[in-house]
N, C-alpha and C. Protein backbone atom coordinates (compact mmCIF):
# COMPACT_ATOMS: atom_id res chain seq x y z
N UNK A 1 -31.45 0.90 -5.72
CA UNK A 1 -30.26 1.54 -6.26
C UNK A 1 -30.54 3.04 -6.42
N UNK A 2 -29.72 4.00 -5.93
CA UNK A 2 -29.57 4.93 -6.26
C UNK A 2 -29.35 5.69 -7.89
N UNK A 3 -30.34 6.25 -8.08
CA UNK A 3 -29.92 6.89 -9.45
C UNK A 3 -28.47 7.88 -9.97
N UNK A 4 -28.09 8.26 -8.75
CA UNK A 4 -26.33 8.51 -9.31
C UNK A 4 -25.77 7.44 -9.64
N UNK A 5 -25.71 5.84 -9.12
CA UNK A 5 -25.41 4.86 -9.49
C UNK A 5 -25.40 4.21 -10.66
N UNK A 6 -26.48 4.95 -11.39
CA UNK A 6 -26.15 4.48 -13.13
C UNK A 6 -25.44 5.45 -13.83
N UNK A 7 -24.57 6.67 -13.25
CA UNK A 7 -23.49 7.27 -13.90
C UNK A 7 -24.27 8.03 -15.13
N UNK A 8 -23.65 8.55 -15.70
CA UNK A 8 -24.16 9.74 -16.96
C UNK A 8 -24.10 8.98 -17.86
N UNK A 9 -24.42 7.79 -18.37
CA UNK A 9 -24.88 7.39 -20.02
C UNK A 9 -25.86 5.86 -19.35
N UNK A 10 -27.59 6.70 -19.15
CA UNK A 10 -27.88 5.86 -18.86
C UNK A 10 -29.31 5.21 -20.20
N UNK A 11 -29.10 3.67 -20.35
CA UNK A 11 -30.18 3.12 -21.50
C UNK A 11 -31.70 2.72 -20.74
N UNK A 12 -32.24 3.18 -21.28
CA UNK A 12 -33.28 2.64 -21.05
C UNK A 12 -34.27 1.72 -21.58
N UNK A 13 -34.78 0.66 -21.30
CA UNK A 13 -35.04 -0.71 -22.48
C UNK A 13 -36.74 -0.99 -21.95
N UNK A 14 -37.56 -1.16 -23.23
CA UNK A 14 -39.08 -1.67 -22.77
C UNK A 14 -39.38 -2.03 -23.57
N UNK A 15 -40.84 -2.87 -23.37
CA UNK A 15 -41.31 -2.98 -24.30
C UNK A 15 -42.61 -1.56 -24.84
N UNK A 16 -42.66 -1.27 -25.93
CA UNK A 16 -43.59 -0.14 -26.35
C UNK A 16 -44.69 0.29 -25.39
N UNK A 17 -44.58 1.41 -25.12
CA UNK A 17 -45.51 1.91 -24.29
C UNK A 17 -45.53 1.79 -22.95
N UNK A 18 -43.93 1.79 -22.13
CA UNK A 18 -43.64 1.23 -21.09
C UNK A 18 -43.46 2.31 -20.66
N UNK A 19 -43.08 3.41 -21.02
CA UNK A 19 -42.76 4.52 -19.92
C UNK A 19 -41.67 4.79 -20.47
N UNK A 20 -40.82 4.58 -21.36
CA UNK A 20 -39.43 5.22 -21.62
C UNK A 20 -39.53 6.07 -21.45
N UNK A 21 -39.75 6.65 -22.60
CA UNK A 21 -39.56 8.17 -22.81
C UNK A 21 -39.92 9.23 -21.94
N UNK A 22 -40.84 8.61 -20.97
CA UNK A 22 -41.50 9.93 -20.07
C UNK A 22 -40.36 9.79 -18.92
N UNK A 23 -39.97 8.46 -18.71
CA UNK A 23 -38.69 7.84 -17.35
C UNK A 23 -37.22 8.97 -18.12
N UNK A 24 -37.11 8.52 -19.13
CA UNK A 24 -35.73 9.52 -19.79
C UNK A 24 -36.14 10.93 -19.44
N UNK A 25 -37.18 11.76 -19.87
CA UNK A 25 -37.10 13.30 -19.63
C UNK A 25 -37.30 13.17 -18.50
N UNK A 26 -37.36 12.47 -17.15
CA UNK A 26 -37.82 13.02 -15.61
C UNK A 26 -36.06 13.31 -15.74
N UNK A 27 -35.69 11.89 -15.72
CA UNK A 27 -34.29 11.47 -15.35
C UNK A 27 -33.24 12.62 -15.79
N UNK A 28 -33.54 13.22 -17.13
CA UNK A 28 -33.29 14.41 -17.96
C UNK A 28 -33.06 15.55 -16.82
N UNK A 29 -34.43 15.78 -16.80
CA UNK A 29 -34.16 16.58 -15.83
C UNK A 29 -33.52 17.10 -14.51
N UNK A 30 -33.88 15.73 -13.70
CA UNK A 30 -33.13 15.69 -12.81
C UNK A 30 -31.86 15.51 -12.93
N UNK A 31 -31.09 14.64 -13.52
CA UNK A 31 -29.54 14.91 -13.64
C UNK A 31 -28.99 16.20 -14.72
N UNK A 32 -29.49 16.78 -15.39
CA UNK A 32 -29.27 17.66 -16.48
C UNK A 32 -28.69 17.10 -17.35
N UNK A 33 -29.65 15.93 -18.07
CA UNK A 33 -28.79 15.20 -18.83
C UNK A 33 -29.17 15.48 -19.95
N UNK A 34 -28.71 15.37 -21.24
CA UNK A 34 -29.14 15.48 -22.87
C UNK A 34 -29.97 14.14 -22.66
N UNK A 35 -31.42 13.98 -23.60
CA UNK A 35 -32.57 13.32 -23.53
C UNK A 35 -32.52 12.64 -24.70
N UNK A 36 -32.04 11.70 -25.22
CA UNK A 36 -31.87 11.02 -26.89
C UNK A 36 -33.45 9.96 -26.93
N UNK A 37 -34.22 9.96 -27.72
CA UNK A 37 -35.01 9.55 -27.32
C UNK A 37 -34.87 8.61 -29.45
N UNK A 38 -34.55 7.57 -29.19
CA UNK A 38 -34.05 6.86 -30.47
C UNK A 38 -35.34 6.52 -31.24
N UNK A 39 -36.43 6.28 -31.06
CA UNK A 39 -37.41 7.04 -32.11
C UNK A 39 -37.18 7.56 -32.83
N UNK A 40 -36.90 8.60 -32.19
CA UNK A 40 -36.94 9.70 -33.18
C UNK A 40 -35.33 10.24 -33.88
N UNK A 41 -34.56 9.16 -33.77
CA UNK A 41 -33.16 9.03 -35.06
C UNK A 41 -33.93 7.73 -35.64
N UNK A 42 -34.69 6.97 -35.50
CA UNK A 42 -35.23 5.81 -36.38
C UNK A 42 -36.11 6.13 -37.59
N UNK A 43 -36.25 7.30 -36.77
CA UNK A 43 -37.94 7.95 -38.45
C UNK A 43 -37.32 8.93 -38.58
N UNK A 44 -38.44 8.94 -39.87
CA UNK A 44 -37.73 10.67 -40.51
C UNK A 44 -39.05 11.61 -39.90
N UNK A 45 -38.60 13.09 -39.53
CA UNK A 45 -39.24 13.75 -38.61
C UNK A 45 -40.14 13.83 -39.49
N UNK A 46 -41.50 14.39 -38.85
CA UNK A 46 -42.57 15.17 -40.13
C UNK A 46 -43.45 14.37 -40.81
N UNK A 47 -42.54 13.43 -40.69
CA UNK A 47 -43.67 11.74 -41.39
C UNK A 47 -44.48 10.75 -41.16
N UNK A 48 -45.29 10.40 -41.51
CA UNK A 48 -46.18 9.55 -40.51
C UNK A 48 -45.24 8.04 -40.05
N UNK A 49 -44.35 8.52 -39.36
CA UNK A 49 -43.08 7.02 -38.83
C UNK A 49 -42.65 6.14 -39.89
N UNK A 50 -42.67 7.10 -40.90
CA UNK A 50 -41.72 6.11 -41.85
C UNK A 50 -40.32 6.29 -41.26
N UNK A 51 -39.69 5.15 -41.81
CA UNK A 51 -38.51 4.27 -41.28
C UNK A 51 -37.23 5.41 -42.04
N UNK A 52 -36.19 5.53 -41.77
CA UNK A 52 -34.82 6.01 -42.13
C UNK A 52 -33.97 4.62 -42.50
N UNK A 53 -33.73 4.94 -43.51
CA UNK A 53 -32.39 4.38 -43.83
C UNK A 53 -31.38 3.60 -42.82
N UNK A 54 -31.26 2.43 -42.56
CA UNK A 54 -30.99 1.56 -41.20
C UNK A 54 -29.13 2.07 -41.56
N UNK A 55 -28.14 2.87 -42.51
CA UNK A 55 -27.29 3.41 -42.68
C UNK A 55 -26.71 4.50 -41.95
N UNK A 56 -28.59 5.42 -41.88
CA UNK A 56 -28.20 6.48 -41.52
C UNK A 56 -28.87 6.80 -39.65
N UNK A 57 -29.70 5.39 -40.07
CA UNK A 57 -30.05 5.61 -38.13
C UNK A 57 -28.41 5.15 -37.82
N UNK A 58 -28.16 4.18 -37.63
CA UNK A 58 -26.81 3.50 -37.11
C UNK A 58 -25.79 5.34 -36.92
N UNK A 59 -25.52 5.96 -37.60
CA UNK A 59 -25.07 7.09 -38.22
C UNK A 59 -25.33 8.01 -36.92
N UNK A 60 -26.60 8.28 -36.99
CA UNK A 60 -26.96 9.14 -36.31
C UNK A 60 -26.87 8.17 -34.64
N UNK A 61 -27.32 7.14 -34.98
CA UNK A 61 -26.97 6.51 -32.76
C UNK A 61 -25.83 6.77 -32.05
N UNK A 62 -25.03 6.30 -33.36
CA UNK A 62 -23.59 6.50 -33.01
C UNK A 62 -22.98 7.53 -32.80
N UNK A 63 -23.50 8.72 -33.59
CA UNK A 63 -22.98 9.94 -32.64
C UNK A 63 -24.03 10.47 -31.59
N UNK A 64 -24.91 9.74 -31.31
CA UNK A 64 -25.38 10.48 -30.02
C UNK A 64 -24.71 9.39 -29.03
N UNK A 65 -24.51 8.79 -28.96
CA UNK A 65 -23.77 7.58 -28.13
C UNK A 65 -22.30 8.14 -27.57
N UNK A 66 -21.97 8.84 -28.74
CA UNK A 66 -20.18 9.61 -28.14
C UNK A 66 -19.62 10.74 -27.32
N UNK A 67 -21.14 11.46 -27.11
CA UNK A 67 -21.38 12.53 -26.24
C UNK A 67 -21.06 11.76 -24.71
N UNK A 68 -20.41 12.86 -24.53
CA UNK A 68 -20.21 12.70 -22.56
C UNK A 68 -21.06 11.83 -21.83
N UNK A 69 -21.97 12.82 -22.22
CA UNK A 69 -23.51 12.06 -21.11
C UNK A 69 -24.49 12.17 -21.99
N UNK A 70 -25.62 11.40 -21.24
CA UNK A 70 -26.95 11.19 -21.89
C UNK A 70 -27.76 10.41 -21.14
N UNK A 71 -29.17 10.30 -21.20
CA UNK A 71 -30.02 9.18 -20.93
C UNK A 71 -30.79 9.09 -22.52
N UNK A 72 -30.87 7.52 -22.81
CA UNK A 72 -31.34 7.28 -24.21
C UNK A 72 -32.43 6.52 -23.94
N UNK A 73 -33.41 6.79 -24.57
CA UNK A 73 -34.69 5.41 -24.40
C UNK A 73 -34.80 4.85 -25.55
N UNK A 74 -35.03 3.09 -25.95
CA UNK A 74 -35.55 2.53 -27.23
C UNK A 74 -34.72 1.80 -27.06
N UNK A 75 -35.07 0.39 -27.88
CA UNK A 75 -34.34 -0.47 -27.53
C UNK A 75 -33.48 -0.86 -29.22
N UNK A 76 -34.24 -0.98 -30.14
CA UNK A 76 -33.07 -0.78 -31.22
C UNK A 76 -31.80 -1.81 -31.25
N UNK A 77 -32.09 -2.96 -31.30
CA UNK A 77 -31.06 -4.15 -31.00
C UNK A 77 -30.06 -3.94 -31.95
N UNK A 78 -30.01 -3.40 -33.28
CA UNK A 78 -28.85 -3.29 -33.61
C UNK A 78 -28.19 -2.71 -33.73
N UNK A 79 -28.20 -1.59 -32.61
CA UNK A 79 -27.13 -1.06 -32.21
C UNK A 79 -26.90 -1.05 -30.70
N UNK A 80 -27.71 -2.38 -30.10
CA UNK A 80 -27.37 -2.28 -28.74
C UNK A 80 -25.78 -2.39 -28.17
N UNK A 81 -25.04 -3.39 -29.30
CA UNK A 81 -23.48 -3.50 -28.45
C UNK A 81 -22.66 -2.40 -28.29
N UNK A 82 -23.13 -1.63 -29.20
CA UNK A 82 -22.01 -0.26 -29.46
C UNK A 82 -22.78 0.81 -28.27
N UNK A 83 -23.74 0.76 -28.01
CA UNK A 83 -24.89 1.70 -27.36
C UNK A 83 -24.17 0.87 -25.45
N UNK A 84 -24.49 -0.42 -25.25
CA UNK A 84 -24.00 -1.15 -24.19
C UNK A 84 -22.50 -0.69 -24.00
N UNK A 85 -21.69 -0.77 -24.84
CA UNK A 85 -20.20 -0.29 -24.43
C UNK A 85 -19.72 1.31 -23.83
N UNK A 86 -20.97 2.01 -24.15
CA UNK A 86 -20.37 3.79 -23.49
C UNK A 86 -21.37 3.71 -22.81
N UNK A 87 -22.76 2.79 -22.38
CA UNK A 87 -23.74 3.24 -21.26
C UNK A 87 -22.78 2.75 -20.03
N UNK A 88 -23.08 3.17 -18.97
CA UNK A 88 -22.74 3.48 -17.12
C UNK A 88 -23.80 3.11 -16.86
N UNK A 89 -25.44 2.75 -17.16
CA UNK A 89 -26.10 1.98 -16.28
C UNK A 89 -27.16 2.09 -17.30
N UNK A 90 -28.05 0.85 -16.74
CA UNK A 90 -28.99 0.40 -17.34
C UNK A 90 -30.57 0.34 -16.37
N UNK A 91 -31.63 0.26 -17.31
CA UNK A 91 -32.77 0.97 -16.91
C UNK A 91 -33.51 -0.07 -17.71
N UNK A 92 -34.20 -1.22 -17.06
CA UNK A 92 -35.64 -1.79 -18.03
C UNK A 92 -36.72 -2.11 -17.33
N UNK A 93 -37.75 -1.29 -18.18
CA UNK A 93 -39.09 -1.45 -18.20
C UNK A 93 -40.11 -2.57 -18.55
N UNK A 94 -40.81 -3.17 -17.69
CA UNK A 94 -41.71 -4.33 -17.45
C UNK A 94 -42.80 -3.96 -17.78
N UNK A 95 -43.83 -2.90 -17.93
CA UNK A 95 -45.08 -2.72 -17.46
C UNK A 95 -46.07 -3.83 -18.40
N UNK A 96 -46.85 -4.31 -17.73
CA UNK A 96 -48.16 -5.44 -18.24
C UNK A 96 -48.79 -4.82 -19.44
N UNK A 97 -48.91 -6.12 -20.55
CA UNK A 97 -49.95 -5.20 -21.93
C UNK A 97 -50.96 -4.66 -21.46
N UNK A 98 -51.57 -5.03 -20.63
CA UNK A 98 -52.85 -3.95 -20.34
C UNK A 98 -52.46 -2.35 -20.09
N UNK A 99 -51.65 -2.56 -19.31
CA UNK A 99 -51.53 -1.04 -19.14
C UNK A 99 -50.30 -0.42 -19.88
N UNK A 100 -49.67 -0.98 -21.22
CA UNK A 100 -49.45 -0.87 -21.79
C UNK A 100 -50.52 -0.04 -23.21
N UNK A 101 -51.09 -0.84 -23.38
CA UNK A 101 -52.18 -0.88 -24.19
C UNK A 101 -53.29 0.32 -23.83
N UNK A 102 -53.69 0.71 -22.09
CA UNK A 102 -54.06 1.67 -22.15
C UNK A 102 -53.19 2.67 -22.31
N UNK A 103 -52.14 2.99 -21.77
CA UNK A 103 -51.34 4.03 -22.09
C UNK A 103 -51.24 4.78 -23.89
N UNK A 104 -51.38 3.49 -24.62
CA UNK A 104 -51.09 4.04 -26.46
C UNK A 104 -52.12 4.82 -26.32
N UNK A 105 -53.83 4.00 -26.19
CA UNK A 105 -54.84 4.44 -26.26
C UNK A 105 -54.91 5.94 -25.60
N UNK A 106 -54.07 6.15 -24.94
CA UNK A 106 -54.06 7.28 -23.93
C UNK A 106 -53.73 8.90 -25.01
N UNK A 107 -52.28 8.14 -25.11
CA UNK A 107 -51.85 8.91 -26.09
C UNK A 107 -52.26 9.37 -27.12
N UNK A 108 -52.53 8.26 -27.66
CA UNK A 108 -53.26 8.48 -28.94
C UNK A 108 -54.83 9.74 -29.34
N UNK A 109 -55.44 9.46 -28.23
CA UNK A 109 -56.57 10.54 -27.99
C UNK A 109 -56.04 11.76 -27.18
N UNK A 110 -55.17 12.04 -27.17
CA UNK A 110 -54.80 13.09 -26.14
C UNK A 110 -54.12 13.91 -27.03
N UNK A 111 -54.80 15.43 -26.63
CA UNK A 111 -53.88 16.28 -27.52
C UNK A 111 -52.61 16.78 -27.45
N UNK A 112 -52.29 16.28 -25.81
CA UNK A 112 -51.15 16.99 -25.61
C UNK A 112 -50.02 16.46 -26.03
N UNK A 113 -48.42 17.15 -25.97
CA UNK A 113 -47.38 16.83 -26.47
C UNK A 113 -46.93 15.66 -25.44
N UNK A 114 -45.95 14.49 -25.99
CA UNK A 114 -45.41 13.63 -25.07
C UNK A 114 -44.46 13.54 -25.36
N UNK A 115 -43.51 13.09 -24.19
CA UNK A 115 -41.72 12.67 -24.28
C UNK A 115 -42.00 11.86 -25.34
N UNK A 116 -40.85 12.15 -26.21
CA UNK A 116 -40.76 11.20 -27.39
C UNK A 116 -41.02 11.20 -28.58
N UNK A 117 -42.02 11.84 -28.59
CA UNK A 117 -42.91 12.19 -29.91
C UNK A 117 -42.67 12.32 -31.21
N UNK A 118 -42.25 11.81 -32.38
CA UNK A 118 -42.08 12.06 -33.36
C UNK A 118 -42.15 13.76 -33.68
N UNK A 119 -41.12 14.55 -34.12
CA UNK A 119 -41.35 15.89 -34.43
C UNK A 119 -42.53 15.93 -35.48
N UNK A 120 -43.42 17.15 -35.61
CA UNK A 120 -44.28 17.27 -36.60
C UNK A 120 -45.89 16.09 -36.48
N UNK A 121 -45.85 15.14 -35.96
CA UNK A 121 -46.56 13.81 -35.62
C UNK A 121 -47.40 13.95 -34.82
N UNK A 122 -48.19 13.20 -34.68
CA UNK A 122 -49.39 12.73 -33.74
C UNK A 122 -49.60 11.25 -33.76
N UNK A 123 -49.72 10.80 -32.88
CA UNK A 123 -50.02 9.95 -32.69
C UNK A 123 -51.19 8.87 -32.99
N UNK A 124 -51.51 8.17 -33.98
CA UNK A 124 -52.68 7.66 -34.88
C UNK A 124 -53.03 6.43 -34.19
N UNK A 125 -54.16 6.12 -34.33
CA UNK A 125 -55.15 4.79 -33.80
C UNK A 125 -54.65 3.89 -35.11
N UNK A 126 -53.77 3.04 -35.91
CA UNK A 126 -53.56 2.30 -36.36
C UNK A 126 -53.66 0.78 -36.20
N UNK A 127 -54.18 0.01 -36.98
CA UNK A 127 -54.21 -1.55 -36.66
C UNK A 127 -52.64 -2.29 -36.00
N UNK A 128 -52.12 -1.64 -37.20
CA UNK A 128 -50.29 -2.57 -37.21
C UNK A 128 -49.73 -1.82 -35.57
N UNK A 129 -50.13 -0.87 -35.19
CA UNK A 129 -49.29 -0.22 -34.10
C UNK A 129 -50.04 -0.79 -32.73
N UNK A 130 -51.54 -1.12 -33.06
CA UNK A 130 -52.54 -1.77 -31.46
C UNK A 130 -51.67 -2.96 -32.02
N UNK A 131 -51.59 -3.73 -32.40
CA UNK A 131 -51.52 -5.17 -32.70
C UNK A 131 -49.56 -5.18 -32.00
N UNK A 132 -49.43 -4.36 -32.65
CA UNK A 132 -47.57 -4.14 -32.09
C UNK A 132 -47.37 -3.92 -30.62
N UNK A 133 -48.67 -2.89 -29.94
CA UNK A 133 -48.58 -3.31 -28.43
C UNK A 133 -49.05 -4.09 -27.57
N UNK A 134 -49.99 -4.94 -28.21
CA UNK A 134 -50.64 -6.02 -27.34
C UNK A 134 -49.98 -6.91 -27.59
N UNK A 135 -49.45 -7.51 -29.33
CA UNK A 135 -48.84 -8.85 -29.22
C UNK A 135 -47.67 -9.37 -29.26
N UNK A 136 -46.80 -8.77 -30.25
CA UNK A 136 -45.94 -7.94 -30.57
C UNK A 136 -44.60 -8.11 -29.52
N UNK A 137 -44.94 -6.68 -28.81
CA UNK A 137 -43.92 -6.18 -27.77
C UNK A 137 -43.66 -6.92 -26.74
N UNK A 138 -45.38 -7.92 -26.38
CA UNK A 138 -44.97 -8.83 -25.78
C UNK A 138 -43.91 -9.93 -25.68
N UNK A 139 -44.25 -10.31 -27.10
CA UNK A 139 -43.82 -11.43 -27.06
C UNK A 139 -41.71 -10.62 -27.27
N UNK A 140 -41.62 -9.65 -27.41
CA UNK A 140 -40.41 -9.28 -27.52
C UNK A 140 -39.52 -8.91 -26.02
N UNK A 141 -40.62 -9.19 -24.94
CA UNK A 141 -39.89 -8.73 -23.61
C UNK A 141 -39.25 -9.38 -23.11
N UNK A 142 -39.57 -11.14 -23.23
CA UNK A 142 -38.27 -12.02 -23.11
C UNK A 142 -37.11 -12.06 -23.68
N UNK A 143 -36.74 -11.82 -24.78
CA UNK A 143 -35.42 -11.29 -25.41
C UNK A 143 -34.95 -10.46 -24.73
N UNK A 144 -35.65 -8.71 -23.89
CA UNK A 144 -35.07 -7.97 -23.56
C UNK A 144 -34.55 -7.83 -22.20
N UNK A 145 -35.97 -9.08 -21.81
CA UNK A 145 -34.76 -9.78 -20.59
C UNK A 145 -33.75 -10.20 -20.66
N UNK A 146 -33.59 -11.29 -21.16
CA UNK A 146 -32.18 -11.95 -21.59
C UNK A 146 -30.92 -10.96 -22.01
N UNK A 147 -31.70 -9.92 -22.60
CA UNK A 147 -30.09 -8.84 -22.27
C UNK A 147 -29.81 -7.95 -21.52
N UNK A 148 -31.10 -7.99 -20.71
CA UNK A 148 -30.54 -6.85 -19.53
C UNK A 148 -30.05 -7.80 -18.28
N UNK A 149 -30.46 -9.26 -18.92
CA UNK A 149 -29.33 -9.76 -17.62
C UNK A 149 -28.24 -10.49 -18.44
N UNK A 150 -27.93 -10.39 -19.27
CA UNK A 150 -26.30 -10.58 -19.82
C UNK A 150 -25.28 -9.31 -19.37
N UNK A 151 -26.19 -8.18 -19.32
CA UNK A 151 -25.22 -7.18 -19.38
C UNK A 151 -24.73 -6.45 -17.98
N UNK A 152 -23.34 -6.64 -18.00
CA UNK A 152 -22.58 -6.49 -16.70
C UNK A 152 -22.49 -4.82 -16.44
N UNK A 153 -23.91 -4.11 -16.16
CA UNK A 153 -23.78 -2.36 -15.95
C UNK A 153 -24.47 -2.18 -14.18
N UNK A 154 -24.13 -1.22 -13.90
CA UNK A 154 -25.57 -0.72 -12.72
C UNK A 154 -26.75 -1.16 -13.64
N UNK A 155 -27.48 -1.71 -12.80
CA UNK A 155 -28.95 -1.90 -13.53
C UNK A 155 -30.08 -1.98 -12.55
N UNK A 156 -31.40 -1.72 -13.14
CA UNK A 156 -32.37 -1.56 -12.53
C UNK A 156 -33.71 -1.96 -12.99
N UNK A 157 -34.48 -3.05 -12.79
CA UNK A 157 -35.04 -3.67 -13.38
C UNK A 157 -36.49 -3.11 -12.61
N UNK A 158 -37.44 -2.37 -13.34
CA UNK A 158 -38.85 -1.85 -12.90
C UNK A 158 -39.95 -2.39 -13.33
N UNK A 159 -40.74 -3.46 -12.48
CA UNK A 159 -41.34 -4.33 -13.18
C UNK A 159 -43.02 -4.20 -12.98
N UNK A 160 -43.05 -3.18 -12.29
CA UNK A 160 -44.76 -2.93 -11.85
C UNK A 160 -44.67 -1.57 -11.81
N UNK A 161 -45.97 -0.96 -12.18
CA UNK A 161 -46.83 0.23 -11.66
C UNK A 161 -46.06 0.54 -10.06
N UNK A 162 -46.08 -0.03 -8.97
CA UNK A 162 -46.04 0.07 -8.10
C UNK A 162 -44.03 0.70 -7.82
N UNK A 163 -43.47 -0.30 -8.61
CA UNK A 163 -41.73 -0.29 -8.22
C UNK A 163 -41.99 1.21 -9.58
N UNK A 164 -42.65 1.28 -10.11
CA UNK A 164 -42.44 2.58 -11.11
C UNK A 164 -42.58 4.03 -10.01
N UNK A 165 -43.84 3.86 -9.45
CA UNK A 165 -43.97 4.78 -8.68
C UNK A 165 -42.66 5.30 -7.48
N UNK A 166 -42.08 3.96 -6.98
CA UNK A 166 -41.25 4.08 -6.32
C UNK A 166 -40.18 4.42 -6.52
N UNK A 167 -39.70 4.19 -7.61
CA UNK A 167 -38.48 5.13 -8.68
C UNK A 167 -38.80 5.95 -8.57
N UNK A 168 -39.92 6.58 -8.90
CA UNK A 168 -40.28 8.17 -9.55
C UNK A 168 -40.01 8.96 -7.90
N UNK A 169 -40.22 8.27 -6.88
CA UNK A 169 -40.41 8.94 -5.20
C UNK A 169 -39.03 9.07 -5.12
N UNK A 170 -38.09 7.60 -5.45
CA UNK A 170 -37.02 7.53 -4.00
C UNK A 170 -36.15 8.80 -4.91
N UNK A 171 -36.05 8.44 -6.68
CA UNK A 171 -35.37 9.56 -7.29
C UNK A 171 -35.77 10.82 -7.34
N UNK A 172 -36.71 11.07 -6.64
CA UNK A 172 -37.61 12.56 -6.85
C UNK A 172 -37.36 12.92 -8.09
N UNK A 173 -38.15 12.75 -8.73
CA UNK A 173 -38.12 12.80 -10.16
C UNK A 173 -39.43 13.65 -10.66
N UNK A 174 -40.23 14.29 -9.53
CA UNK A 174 -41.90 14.91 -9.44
C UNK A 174 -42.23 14.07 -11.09
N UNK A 175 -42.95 15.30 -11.40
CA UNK A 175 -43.70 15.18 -12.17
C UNK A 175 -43.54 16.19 -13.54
């Protein structure tokens, strides 16, 4: 599928440490799209990922959701129906816990900035957050199957390293 084919409000769905956020800013770029990266309306900036008020995330999704265009990454189930009704195409991420799991580790030791990032934050070696990408997210990717094939959008299902790479080529999306 062609990436004009998912139209200007496109979601992007994984499990943790799949590539969202870095897939949203290519995609960003290349279409000149606004980059919502729902993380970061879930925490409060500056903080070590403490949680917001599930009042005022909803609050804040919902008006980034009403804008023209966008590409959004995170999956955030409760606000997927309202988020599903103004997206034009859909985007989910497969990648294996291993390379899942190296990727946090990646991050986590690396000084540099990444798509996504909590403002003010870094990224910490935590028990609850390894344990959230090895066991966790797993076990949460069958659910996110089950709704990326309920849902009647353009869609594009990227399930290896390999079909990742090939997105990143056929959309020229560099680097």
């Amino acid at each position: 599928m062609q990436l004009s084919q998912l139209g200007p409000r496109i979601c992007i769905l994984g499990p943790t440490n799949s590539g969202k956020s870095t897939l949203a800013a290519a995609i960003g770029r290349k279409l000149e799209l606004p980059v919502i990266h729902l993380d970061r309306l879930y925490h409060v900036p500056g903080s070590d990922w403490e949680v917001r008020p599930q009042e005022e995330f909803i609050a804040l999704h919902d008006a980034a959701i009403a804008d023209p265009a966008w590409v959004m990454d995170g999956n955030y189930r409760i606000c997927m129906p309202q988020r599903f009704q103004r997206a034009t195409g859909l985007i989910l991420l497969d990648a294996p816990p291993p390379v899942r799991l190296w990727r946090f580790l990646r991050r986590t030791f690396s000084r540099g900035a990444r798509a996504g990032a909590l403002e003010g934050q870094r990224d910490s070696l935590k028990w609850p957050m390894l344990y959230h990408v090895a066991i966790t997210s797993a076990r949460k990717q069958k659910g996110l199957e089950a709704i990326f094939d309920s849902v009647d959008l353009p869609k594009v299902k990227i399930a290896s390293r390999k079909a990742m790479r090939e997105c990143w080529r056929s959309w020229d999306l560099g680097r």
